[in-house]
PDB file of N, CA and C in Angstrom:
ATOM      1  N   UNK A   1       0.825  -1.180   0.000  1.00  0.00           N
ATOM      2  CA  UNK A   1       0.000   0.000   0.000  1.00  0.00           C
ATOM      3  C   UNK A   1       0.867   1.240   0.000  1.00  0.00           C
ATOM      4  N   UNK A   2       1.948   1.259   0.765  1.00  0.00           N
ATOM      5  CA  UNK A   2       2.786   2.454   0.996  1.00  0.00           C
ATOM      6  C   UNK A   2       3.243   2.826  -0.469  1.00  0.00           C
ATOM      7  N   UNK A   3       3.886   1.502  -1.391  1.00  0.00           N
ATOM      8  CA  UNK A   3       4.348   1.787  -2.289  1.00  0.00           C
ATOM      9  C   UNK A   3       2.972   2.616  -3.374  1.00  0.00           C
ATOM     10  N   UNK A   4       2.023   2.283  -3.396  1.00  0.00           N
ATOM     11  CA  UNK A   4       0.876   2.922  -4.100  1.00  0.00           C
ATOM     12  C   UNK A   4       0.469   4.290  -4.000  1.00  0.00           C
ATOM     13  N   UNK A   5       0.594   4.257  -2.851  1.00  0.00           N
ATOM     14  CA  UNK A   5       0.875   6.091  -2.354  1.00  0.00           C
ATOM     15  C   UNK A   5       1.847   6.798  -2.506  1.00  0.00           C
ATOM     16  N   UNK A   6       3.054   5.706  -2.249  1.00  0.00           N
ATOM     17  CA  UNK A   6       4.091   6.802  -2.932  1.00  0.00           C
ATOM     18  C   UNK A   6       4.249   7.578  -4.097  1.00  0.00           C
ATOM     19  N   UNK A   7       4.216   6.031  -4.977  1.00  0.00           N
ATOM     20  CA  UNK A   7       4.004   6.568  -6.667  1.00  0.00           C
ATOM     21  C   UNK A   7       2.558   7.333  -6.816  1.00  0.00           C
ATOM     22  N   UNK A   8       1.576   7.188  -6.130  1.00  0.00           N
ATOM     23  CA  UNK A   8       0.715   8.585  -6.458  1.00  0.00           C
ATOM     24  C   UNK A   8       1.126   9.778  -5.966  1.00  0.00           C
ATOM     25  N   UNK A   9       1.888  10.179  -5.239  1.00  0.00           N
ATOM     26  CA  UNK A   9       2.327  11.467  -4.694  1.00  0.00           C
ATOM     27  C   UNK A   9       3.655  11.747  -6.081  1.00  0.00           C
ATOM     28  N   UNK A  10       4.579  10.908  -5.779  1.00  0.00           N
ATOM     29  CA  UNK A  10       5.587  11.434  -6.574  1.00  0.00           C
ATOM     30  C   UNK A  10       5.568  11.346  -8.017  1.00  0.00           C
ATOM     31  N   UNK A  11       4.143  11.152  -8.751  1.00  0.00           N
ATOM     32  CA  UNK A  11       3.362  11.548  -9.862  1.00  0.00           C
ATOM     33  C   UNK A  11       2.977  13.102  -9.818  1.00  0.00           C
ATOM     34  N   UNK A  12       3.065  13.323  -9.044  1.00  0.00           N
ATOM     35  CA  UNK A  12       2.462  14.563  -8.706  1.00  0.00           C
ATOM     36  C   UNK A  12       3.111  15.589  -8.305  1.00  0.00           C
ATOM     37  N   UNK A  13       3.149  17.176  -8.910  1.00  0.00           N
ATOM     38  CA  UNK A  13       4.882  17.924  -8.827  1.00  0.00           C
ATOM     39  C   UNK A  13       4.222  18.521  -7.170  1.00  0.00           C
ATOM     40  N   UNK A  14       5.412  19.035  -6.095  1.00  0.00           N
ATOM     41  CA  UNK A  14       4.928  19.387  -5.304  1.00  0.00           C
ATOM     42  C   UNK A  14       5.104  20.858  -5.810  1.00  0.00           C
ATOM     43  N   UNK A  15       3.930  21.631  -4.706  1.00  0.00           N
ATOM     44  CA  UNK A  15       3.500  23.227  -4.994  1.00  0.00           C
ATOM     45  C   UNK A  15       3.741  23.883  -2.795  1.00  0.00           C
ATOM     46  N   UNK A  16       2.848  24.811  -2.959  1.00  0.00           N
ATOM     47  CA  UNK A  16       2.637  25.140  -1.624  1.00  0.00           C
ATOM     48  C   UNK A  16       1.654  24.646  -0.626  1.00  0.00           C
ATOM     49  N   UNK A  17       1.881  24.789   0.462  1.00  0.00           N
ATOM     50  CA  UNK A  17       0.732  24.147   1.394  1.00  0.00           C
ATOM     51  C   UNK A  17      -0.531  24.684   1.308  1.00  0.00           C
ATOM     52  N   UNK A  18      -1.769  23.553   1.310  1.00  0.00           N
ATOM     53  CA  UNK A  18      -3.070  24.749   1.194  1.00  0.00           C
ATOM     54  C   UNK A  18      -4.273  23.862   2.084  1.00  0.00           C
ATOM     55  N   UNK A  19      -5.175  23.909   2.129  1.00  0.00           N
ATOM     56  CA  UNK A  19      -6.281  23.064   3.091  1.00  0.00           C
ATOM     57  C   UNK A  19      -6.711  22.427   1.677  1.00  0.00           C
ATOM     58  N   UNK A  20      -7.281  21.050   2.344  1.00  0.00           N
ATOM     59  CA  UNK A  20      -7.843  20.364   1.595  1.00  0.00           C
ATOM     60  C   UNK A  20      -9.907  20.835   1.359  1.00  0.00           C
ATOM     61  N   UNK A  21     -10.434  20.673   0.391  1.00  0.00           N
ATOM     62  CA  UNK A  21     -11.619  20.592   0.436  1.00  0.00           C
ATOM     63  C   UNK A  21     -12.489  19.132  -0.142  1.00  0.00           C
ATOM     64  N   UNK A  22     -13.692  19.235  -0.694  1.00  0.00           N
ATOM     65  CA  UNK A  22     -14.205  17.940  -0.924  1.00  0.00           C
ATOM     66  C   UNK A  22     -13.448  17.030  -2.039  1.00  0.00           C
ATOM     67  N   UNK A  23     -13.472  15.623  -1.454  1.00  0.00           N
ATOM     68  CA  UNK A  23     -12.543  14.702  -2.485  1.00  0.00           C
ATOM     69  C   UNK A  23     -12.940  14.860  -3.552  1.00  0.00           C
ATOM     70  N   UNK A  24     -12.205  14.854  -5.139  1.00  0.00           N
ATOM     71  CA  UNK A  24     -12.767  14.595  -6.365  1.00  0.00           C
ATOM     72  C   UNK A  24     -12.542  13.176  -6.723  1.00  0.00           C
ATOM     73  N   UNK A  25     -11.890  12.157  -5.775  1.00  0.00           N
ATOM     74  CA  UNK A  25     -11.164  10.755  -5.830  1.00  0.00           C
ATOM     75  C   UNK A  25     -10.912  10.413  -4.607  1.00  0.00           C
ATOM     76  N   UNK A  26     -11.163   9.495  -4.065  1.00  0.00           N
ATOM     77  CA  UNK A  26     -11.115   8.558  -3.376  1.00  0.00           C
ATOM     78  C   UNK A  26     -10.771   6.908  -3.585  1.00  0.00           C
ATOM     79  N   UNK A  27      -9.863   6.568  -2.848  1.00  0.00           N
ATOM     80  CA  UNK A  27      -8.862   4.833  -3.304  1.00  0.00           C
ATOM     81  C   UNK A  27      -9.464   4.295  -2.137  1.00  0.00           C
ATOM     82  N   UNK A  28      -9.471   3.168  -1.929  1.00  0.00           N
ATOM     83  CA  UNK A  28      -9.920   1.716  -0.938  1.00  0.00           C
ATOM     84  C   UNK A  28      -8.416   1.269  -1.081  1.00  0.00           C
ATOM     85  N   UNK A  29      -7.499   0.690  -0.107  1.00  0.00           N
ATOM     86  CA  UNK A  29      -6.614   0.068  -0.249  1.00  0.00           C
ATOM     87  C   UNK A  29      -7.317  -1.438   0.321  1.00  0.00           C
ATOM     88  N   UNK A  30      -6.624  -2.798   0.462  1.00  0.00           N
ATOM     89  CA  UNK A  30      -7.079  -3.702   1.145  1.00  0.00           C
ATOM     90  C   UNK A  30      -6.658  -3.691   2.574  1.00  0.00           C
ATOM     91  N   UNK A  31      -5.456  -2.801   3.232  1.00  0.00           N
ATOM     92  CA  UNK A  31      -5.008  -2.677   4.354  1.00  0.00           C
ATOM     93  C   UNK A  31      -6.123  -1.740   4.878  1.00  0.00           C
ATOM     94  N   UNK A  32      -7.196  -1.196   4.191  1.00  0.00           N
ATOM     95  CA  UNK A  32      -7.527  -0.725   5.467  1.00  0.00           C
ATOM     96  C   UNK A  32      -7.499   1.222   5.111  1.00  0.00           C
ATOM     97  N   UNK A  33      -6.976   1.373   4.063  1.00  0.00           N
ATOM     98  CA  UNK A  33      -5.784   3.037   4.213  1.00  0.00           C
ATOM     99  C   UNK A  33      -6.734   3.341   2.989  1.00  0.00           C
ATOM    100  N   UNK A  34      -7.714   4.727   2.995  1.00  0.00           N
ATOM    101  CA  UNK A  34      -8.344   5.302   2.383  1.00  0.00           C
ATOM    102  C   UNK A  34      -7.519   6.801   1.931  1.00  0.00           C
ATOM    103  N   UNK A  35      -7.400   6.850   0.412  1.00  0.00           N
ATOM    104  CA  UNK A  35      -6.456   7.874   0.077  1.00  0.00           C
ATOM    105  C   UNK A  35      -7.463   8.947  -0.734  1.00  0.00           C
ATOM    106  N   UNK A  36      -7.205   9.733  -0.287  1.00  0.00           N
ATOM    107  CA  UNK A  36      -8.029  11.350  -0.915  1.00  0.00           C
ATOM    108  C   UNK A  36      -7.700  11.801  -1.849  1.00  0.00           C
ATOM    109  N   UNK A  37      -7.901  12.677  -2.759  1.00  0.00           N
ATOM    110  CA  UNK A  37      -7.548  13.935  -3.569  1.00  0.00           C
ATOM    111  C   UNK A  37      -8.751  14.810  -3.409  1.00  0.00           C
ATOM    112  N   UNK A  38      -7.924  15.791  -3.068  1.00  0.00           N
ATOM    113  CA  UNK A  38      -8.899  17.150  -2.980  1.00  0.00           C
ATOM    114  C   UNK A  38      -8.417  18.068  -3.886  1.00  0.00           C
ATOM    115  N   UNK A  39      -9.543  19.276  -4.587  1.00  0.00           N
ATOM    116  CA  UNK A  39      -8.842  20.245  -5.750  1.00  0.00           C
ATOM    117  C   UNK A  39      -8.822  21.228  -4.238  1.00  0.00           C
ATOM    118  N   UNK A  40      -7.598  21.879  -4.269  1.00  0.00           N
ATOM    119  CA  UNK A  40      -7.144  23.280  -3.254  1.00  0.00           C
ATOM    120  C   UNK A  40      -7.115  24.495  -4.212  1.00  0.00           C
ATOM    121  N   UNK A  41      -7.390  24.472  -5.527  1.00  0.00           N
ATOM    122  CA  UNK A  41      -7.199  26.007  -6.022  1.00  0.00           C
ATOM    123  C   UNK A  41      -7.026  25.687  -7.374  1.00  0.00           C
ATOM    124  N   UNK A  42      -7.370  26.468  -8.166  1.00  0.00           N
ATOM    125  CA  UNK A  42      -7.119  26.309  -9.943  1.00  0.00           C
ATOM    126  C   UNK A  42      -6.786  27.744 -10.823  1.00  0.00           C
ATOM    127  N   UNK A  43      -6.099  27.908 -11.629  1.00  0.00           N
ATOM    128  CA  UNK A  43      -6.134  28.986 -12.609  1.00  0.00           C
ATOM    129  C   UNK A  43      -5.738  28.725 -13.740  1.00  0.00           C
ATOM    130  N   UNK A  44      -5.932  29.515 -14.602  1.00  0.00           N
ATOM    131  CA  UNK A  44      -5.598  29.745 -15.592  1.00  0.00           C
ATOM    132  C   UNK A  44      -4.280  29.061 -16.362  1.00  0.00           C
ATOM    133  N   UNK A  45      -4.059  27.852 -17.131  1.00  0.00           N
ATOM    134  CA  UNK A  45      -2.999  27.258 -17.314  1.00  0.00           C
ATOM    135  C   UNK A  45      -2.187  28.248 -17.913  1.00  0.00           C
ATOM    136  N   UNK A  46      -0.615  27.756 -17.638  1.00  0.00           N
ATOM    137  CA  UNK A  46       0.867  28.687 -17.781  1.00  0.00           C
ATOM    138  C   UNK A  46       0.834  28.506 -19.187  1.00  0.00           C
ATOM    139  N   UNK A  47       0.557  27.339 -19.642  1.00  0.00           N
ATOM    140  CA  UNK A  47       0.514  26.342 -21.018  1.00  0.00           C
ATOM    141  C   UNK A  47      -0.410  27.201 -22.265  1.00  0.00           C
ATOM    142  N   UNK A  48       0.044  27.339 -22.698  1.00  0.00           N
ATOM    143  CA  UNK A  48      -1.513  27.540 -24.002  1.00  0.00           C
ATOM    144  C   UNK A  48      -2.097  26.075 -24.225  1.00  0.00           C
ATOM    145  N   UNK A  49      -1.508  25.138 -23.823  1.00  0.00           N
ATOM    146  CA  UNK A  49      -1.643  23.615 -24.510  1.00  0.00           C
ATOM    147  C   UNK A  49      -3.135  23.408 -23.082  1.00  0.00           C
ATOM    148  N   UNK A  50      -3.381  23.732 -22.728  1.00  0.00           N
ATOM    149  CA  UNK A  50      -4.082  23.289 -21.088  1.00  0.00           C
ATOM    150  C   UNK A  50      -4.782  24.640 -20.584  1.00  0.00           C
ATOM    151  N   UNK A  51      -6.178  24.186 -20.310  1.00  0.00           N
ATOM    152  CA  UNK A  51      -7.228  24.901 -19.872  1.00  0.00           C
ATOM    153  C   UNK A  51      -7.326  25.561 -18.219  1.00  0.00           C
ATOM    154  N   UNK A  52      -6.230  24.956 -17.765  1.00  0.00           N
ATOM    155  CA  UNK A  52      -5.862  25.143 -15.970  1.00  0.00           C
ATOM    156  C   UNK A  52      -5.226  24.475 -15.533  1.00  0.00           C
ATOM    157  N   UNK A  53      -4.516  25.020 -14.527  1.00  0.00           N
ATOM    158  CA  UNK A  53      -3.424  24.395 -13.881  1.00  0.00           C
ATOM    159  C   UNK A  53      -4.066  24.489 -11.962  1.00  0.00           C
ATOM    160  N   UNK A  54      -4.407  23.135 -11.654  1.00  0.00           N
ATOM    161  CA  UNK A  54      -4.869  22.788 -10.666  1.00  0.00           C
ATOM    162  C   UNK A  54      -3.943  22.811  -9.570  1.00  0.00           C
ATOM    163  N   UNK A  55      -4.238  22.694  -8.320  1.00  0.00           N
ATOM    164  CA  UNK A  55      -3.452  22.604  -6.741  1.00  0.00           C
ATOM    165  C   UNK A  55      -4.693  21.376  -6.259  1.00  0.00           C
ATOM    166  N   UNK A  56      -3.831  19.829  -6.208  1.00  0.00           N
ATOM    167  CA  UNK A  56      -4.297  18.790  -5.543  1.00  0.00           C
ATOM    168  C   UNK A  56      -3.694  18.334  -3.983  1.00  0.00           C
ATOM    169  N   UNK A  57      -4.432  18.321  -2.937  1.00  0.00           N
ATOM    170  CA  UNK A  57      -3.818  18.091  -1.747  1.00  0.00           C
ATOM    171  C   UNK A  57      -4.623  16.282  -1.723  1.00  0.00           C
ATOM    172  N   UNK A  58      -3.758  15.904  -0.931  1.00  0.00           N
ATOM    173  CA  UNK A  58      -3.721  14.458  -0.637  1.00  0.00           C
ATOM    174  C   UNK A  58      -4.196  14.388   1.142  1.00  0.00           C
ATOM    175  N   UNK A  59      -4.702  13.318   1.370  1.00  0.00           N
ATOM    176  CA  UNK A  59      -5.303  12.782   2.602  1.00  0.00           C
ATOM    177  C   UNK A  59      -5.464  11.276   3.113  1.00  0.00           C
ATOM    178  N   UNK A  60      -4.735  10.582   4.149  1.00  0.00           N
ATOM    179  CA  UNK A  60      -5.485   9.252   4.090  1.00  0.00           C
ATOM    180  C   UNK A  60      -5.693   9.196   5.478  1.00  0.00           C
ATOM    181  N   UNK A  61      -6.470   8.054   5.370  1.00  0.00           N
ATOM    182  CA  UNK A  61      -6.610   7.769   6.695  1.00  0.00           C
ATOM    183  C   UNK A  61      -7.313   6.012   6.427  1.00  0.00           C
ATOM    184  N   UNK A  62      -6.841   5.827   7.826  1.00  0.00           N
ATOM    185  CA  UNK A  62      -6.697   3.982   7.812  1.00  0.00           C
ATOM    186  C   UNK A  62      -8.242   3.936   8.968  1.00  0.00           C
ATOM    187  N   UNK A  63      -9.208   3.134   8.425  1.00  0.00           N
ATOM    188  CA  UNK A  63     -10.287   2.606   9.267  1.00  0.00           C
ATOM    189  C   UNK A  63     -10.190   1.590  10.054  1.00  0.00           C
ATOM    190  N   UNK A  64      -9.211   1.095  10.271  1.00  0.00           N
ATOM    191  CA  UNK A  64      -8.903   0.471  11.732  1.00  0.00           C
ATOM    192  C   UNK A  64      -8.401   1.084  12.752  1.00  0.00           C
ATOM    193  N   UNK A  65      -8.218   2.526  12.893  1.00  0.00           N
ATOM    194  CA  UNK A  65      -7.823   3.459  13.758  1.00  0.00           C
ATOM    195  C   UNK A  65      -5.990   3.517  13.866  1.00  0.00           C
ATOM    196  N   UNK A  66      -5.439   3.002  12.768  1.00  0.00           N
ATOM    197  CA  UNK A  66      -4.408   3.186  12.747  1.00  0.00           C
ATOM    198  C   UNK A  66      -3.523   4.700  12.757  1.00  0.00           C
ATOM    199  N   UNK A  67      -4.389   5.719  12.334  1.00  0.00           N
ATOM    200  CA  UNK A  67      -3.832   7.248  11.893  1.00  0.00           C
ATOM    201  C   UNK A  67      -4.492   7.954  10.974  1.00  0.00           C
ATOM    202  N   UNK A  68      -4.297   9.092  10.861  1.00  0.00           N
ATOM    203  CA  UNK A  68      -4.617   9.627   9.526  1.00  0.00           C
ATOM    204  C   UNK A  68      -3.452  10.662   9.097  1.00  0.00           C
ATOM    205  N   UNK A  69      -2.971  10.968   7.754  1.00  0.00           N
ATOM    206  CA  UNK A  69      -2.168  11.515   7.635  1.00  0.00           C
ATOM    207  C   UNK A  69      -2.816  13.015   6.490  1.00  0.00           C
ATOM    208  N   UNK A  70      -2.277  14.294   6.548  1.00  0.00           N
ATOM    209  CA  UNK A  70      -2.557  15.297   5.901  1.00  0.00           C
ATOM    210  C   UNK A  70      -1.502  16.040   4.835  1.00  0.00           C
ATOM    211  N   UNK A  71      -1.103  15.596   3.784  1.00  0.00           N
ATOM    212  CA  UNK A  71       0.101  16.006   3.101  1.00  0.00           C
ATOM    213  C   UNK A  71      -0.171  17.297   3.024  1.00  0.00           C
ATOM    214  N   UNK A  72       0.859  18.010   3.610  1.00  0.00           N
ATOM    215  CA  UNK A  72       0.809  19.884   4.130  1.00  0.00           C
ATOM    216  C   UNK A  72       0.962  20.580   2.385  1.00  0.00           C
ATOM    217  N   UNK A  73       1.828  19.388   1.587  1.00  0.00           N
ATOM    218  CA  UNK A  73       2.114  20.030  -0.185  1.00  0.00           C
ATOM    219  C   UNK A  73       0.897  20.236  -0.752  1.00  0.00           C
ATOM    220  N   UNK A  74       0.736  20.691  -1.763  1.00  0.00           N
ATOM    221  CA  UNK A  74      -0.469  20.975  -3.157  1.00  0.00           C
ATOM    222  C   UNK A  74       0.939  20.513  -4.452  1.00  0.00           C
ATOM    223  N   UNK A  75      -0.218  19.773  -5.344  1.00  0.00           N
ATOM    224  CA  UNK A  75       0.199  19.037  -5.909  1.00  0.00           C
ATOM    225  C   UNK A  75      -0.131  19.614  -7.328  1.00  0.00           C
ATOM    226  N   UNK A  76       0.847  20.082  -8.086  1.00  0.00           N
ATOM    227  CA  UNK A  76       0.153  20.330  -9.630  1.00  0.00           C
ATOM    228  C   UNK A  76      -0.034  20.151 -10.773  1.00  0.00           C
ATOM    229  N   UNK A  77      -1.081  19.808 -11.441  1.00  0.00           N
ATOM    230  CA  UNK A  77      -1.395  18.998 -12.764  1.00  0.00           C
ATOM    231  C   UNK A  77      -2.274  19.850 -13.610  1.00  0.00           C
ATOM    232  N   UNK A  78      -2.194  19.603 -14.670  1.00  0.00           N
ATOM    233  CA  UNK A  78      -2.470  20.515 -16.207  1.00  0.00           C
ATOM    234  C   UNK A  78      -4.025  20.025 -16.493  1.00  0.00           C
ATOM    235  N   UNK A  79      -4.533  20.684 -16.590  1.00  0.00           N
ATOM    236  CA  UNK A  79      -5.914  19.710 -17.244  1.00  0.00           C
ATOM    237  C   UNK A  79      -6.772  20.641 -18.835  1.00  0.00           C
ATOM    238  N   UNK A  80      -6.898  19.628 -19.764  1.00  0.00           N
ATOM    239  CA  UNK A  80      -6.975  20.142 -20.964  1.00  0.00           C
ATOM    240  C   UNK A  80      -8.313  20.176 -21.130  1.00  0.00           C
ATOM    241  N   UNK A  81      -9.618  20.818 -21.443  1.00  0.00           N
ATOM    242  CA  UNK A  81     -11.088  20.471 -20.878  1.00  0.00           C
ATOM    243  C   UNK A  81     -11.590  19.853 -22.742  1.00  0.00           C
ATOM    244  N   UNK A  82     -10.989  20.428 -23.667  1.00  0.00           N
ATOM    245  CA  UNK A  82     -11.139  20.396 -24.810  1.00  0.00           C
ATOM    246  C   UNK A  82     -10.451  19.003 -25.477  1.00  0.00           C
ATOM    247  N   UNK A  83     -10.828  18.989 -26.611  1.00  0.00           N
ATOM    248  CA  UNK A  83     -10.034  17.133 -27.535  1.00  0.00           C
ATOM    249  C   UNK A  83      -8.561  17.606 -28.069  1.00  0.00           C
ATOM    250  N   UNK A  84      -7.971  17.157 -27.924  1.00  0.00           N
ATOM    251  CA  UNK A  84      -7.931  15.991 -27.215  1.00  0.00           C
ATOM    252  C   UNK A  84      -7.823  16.027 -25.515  1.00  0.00           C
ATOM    253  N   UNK A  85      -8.809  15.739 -24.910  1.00  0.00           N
ATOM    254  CA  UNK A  85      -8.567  15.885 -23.286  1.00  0.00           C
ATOM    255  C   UNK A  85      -7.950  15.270 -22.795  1.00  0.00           C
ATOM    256  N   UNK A  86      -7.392  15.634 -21.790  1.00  0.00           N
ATOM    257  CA  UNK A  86      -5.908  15.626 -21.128  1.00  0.00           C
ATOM    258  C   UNK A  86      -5.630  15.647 -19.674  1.00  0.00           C
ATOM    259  N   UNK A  87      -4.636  15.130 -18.751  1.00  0.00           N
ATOM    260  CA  UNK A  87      -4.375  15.862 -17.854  1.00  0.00           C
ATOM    261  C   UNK A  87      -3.023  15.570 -17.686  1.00  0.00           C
ATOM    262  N   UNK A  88      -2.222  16.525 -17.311  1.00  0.00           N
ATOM    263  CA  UNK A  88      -0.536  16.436 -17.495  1.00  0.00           C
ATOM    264  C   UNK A  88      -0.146  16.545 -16.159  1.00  0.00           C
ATOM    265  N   UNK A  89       0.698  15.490 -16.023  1.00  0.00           N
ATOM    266  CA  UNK A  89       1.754  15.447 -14.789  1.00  0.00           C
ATOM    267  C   UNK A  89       3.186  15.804 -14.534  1.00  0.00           C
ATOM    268  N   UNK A  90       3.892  16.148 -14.288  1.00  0.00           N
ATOM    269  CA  UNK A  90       5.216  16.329 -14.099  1.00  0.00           C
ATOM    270  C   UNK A  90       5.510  15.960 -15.678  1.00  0.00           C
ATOM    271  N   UNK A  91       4.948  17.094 -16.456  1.00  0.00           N
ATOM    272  CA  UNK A  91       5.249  16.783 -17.841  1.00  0.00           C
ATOM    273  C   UNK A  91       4.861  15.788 -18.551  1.00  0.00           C
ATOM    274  N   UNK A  92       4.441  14.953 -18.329  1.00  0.00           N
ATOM    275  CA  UNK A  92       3.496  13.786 -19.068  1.00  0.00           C
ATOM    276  C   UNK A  92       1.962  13.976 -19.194  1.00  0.00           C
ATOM    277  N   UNK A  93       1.417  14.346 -20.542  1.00  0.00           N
ATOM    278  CA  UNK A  93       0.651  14.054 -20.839  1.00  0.00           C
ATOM    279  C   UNK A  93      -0.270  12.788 -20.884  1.00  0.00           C
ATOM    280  N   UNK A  94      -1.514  12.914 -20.141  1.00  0.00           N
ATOM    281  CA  UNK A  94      -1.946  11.769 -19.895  1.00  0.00           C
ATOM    282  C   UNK A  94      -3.291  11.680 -21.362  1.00  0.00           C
ATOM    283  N   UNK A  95      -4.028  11.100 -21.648  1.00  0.00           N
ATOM    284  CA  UNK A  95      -5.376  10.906 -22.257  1.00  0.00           C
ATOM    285  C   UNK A  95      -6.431  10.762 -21.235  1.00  0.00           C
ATOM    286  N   UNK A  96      -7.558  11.301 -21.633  1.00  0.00           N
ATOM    287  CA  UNK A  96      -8.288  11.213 -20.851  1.00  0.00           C
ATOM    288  C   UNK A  96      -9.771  10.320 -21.583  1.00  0.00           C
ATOM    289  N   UNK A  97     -10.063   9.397 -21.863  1.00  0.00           N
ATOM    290  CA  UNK A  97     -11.099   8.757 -22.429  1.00  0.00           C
ATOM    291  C   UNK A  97     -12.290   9.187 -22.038  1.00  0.00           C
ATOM    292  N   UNK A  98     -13.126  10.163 -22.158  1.00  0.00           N
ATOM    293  CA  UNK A  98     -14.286  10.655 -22.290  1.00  0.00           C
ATOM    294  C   UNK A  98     -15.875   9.883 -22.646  1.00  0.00           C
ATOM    295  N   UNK A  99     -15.305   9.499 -23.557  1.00  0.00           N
ATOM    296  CA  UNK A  99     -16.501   8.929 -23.672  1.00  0.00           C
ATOM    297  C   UNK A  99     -16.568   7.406 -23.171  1.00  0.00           C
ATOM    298  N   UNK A 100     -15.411   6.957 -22.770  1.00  0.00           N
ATOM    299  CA  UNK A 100     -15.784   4.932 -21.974  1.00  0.00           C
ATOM    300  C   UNK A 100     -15.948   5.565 -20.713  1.00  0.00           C
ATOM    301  N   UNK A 101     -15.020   6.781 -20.257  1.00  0.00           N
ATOM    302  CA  UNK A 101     -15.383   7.094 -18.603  1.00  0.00           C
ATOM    303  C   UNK A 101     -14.491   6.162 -17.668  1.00  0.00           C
ATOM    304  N   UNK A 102     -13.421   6.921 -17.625  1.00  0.00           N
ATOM    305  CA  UNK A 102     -11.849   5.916 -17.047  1.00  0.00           C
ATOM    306  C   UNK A 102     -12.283   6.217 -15.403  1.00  0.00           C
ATOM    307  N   UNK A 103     -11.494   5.322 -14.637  1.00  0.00           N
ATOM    308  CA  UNK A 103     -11.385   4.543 -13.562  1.00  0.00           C
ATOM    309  C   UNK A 103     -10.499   5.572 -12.442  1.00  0.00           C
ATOM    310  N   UNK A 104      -9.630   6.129 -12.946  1.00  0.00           N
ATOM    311  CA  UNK A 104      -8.454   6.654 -12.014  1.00  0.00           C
ATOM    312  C   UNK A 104      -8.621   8.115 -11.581  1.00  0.00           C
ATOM    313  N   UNK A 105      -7.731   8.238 -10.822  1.00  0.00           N
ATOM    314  CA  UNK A 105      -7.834   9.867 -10.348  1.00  0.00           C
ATOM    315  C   UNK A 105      -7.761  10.885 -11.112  1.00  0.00           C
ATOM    316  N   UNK A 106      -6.936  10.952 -12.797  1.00  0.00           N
ATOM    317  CA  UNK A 106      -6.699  11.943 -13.801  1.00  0.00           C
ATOM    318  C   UNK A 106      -8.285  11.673 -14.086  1.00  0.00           C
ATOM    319  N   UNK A 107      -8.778  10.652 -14.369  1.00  0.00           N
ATOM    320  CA  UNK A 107      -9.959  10.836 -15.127  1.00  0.00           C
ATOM    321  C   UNK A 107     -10.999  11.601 -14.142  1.00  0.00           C
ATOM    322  N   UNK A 108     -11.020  11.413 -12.958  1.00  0.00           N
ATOM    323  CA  UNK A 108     -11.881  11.964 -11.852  1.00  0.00           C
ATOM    324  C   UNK A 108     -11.237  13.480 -11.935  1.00  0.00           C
ATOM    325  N   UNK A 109      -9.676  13.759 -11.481  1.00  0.00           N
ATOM    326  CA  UNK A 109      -9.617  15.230 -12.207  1.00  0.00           C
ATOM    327  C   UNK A 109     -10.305  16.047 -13.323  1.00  0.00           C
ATOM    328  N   UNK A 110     -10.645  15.710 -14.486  1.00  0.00           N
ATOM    329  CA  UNK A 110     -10.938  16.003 -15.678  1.00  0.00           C
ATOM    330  C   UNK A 110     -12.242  16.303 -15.400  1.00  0.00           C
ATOM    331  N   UNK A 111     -13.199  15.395 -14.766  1.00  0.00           N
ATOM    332  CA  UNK A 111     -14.550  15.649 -14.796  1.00  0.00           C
ATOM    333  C   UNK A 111     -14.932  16.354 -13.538  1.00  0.00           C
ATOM    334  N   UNK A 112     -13.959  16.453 -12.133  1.00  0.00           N
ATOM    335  CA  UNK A 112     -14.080  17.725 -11.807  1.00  0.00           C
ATOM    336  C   UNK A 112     -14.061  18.994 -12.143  1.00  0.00           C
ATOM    337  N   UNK A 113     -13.319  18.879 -12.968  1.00  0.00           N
ATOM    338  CA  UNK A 113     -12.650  20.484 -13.352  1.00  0.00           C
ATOM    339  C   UNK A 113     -13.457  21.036 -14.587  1.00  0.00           C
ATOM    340  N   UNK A 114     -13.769  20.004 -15.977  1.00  0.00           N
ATOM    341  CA  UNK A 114     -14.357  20.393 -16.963  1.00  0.00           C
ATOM    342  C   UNK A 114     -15.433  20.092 -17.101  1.00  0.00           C
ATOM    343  N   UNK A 115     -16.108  18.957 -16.273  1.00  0.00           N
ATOM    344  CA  UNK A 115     -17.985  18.752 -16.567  1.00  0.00           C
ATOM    345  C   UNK A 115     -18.473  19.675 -15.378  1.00  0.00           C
ATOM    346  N   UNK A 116     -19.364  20.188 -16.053  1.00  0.00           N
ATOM    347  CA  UNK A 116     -20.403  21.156 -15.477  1.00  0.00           C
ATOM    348  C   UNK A 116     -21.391  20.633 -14.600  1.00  0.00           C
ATOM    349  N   UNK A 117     -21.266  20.503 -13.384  1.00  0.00           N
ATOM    350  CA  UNK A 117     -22.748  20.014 -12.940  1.00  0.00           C
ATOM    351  C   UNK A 117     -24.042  20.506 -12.992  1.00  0.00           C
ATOM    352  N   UNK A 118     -25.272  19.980 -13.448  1.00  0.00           N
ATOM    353  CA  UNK A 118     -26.206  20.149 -13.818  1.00  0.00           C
ATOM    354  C   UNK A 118     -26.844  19.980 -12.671  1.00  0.00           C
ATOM    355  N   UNK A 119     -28.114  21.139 -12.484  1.00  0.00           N
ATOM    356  CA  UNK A 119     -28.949  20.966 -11.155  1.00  0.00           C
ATOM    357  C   UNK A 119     -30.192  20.837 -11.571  1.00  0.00           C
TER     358      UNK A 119
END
């Protein structure tokens, strides 16, 4: 599990410290260790290639009362809202499959940031 968290953090460039707000992703590990992503802030991408450049803070916590931990970093990733949609990591361009509707946290990024919720 540790190793799964690691490589999701160090996927992720570090930024400044910020509070977390509501998850856009949430992981189940089998140990027990529930891992967060929260969006902390967005603007205007640096990129012409990318529609915003997000601040992701991280969170877990273990339901057997083992701990919970609060990563104090913001984490930053590119997100493209337009086709080809996108979300970029420490320079890697990811795809974002839109229309099958992917599984992982970039894809849960994407449809935070670029689908509109409807009321």
């Amino acid at each position: 599990m540790r190793i799964s968290v690691s490589a999701l953090v160090s996927g992720l460039v570090l930024a400044t410290p910020a509070a977390a707000t509501e998850p856009f992703h949430t992981a189940r590990f089998p140990d027990h260790t529930i891992v967060s992503l929260s969006l902390v802030g967005n603007q205007t991408a640096a990129s012409i290639e990318y529609d915003y450049d997000v601040y992701i803070s991280l969170s877990t916590v273990s339901t057997d009362g083992e701990g919970t931990y609060s990563d104090p970093s913001r984490h930053k990733a590119s997100v493209r809202c337009h086709a080809p949609e996108a979300v970029a990591v420490r320079g890697v361009s990811y795809p974002i499959p839109t229309s099958t509707g992917g599984a992982d946290w970039k894809d849960d990024l994407w449809r935070a940031v670029c689908i509109v919720p409807v009321s």
